[in-house]
Protein backbone atom coordinates (compact mmCIF):
# COMPACT_ATOMS: atom_id res chain seq x y z
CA UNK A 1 -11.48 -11.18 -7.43
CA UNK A 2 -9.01 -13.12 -5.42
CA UNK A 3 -10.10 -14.59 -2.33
CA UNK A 4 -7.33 -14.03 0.76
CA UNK A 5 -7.48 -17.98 0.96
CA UNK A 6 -5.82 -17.80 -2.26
CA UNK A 7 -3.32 -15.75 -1.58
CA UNK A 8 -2.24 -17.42 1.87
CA UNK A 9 -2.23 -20.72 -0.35
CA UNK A 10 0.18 -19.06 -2.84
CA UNK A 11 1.98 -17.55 -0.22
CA UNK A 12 2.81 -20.79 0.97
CA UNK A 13 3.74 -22.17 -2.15
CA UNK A 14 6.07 -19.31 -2.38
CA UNK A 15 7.86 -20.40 1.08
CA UNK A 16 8.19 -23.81 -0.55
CA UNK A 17 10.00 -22.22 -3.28
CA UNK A 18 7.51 -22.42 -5.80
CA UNK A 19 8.25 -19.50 -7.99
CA UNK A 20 5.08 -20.09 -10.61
CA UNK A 21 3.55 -18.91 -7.43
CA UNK A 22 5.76 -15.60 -7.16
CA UNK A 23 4.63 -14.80 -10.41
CA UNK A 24 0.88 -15.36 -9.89
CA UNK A 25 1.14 -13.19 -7.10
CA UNK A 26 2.67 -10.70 -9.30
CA UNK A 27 0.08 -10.64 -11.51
CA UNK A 28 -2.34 -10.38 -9.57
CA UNK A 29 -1.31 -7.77 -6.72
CA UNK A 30 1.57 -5.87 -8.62
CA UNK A 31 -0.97 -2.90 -10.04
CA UNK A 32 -1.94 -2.37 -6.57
CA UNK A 33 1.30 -2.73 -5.08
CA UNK A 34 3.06 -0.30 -7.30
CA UNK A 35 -0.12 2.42 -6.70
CA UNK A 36 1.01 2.17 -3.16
CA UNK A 37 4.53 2.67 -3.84
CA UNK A 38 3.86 5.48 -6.43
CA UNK A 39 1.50 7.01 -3.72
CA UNK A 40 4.32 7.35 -1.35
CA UNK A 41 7.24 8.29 -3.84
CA UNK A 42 5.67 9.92 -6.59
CA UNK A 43 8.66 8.98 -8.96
CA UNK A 44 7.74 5.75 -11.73
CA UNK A 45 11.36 4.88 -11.88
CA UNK A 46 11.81 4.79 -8.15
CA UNK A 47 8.22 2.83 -7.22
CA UNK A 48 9.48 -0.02 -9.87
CA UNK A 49 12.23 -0.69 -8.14
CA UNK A 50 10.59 -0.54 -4.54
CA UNK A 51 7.78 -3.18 -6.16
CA UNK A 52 10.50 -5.07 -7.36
CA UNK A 53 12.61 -4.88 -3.82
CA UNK A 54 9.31 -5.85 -2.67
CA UNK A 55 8.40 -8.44 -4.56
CA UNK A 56 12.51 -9.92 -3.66
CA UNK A 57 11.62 -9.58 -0.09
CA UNK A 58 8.46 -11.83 -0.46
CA UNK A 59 10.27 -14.44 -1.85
CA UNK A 60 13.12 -14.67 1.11
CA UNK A 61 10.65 -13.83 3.20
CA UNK A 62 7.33 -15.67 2.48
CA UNK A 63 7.81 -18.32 5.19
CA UNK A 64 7.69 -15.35 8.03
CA UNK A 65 3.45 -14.75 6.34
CA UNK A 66 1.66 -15.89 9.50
CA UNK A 67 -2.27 -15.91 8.38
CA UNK A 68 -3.46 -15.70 12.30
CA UNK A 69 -1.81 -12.32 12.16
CA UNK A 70 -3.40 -11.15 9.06
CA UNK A 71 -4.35 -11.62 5.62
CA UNK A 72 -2.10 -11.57 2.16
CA UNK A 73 -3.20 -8.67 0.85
CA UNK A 74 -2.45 -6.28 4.11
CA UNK A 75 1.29 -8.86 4.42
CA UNK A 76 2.22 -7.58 0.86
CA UNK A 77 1.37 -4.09 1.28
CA UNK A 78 3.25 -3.64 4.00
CA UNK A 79 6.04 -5.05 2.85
CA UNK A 80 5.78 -2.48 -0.38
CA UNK A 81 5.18 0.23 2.16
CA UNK A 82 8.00 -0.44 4.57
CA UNK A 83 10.18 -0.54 1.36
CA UNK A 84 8.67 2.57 -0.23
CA UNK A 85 9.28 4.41 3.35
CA UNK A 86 12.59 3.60 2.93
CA UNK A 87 13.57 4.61 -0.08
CA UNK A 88 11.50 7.66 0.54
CA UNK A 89 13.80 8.47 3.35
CA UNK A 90 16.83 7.75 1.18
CA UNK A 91 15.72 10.65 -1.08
CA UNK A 92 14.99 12.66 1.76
CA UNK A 93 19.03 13.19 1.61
CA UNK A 94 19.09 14.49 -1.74
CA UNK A 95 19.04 18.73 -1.75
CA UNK A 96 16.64 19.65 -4.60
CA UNK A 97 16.85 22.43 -7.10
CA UNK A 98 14.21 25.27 -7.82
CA UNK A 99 14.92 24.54 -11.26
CA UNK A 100 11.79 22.60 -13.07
CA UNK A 101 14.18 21.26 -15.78
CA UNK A 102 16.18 18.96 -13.64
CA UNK A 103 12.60 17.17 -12.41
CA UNK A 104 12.88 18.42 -8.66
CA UNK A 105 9.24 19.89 -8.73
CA UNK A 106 6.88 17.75 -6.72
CA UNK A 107 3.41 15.95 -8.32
CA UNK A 108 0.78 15.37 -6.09
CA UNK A 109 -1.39 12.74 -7.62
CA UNK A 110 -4.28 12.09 -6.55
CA UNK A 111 -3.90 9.03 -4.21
CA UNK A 112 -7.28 7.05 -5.56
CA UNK A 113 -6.74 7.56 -8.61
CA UNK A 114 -3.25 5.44 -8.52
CA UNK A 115 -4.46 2.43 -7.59
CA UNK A 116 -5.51 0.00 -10.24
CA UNK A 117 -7.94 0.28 -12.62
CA UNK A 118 -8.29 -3.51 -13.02
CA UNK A 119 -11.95 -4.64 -11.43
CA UNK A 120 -10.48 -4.65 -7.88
CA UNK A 121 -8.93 -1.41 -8.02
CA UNK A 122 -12.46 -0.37 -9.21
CA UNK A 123 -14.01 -2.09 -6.30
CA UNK A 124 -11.65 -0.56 -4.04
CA UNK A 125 -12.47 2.61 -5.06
CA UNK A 126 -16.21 2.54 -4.76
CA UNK A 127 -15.87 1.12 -1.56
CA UNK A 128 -13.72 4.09 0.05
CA UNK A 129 -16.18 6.64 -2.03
CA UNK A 130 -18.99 4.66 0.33
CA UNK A 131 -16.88 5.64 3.60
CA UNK A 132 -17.84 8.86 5.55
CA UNK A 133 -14.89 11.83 4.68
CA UNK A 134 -12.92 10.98 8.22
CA UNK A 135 -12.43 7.20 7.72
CA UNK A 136 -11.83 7.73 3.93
CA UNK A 137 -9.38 10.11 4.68
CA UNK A 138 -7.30 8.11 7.97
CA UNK A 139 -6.91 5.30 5.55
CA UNK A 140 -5.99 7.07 3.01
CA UNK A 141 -3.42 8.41 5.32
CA UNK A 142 -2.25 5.38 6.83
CA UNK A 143 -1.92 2.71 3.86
CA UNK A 144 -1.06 5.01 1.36
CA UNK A 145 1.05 7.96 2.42
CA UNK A 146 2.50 5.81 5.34
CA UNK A 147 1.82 8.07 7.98
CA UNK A 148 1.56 6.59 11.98
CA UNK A 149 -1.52 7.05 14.24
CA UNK A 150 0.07 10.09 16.02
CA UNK A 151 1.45 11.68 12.32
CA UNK A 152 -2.39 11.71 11.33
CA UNK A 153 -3.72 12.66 14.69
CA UNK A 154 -1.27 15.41 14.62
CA UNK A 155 -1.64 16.73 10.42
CA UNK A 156 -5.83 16.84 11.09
CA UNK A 157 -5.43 18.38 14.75
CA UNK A 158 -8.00 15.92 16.45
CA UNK A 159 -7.34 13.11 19.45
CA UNK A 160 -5.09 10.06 18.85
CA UNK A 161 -8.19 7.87 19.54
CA UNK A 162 -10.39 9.67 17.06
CA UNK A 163 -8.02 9.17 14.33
CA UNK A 164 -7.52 4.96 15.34
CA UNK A 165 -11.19 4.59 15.71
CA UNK A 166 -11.92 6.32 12.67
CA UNK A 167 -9.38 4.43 10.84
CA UNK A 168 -10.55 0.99 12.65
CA UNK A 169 -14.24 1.70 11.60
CA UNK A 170 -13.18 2.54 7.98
CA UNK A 171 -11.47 -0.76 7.74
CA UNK A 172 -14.47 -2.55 8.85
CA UNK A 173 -16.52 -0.95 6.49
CA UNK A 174 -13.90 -1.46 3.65
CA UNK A 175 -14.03 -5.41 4.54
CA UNK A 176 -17.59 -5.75 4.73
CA UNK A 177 -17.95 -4.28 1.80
CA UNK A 178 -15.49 -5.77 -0.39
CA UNK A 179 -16.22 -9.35 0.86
């Protein structure tokens, strides 16, 4: 598994220009990435072109990773995220048709399931089966669908501060126990 020192060191060769160090991190966090970006589009066409947006982005961008503010991993999801959001919205503009032919009719897939099923996809997983249903669920909310605090708080009906303490605790627990 790749260690978040790793990725801030390859993040930095990035910034340098290094792009043998693009295409490590490609290889090693595109699976994930593009779960993330299928999650919130549900279209394979459209999340490969979000990951590869992303992946653009981290290249001009790579010298704006600050590692006091956070690791890799969380840096390059949001970035994926942000983009997915985006182009999310962009559909939003389209008018869709009742008619199942033209590929209007929504999938819901099951979020988990999308992420990798390379060994830390398969860590992941376990590791948000271990959480209790609420934090499970908040994350689940928050890093894959994109939803805000207040969206969540608001789609399960309980108290803003519920929902970021739930999602806070669930994040601890997922760090503990994928370290």
């Amino acid at each position: 598994m790749q260690t978040d020192d790793d990725l801030k060191d390859l993040l930095g060769r990035v910034a340098a220009g290094d792009r043998d160090a693009l295409r490590a991190i490609y290889l090693r966090q595109s699976t994930r990435l593009f779960g993330i970006a299928m999650a919130i589009l549900r279209d394979r066409t459209a999340a490969a072109d979000v990951l590869q947006e992303g992946f653009l982005r981290v290249w001009q961008r790579a010298g704006q990773f600050d590692p006091e503010r956070g690791d890799g991993a969380t840096w390059l999801s949001a970035i994926v995220r942000y983009a997915s959001l985006d182009a999310a919205r962009a559909r939003g503009r389209e008018i869709p048709t009742d008619d199942p032919s033209l590929g209007d009719t929504m999938v819901e897939p099951e979020a988990i399931g999308l992420i990798a099923a390379d060994e830390e996809g398969k860590l992941l997983r376990a590791c948000l089966e271990r959480l209790p249903a609420a934090n499970r669920q908040g994350i689940i909310m928050a890093f894959v669908h994109g939803l805000s605090h207040p969206e969540i708080a608001v789609k399960l009906g309980q108290p803003l501060g519920t929902v970021k303490s739930w999602i806070r605790r669930g994040l601890l627990n997922l760090r503990e126990c994928l370290t």
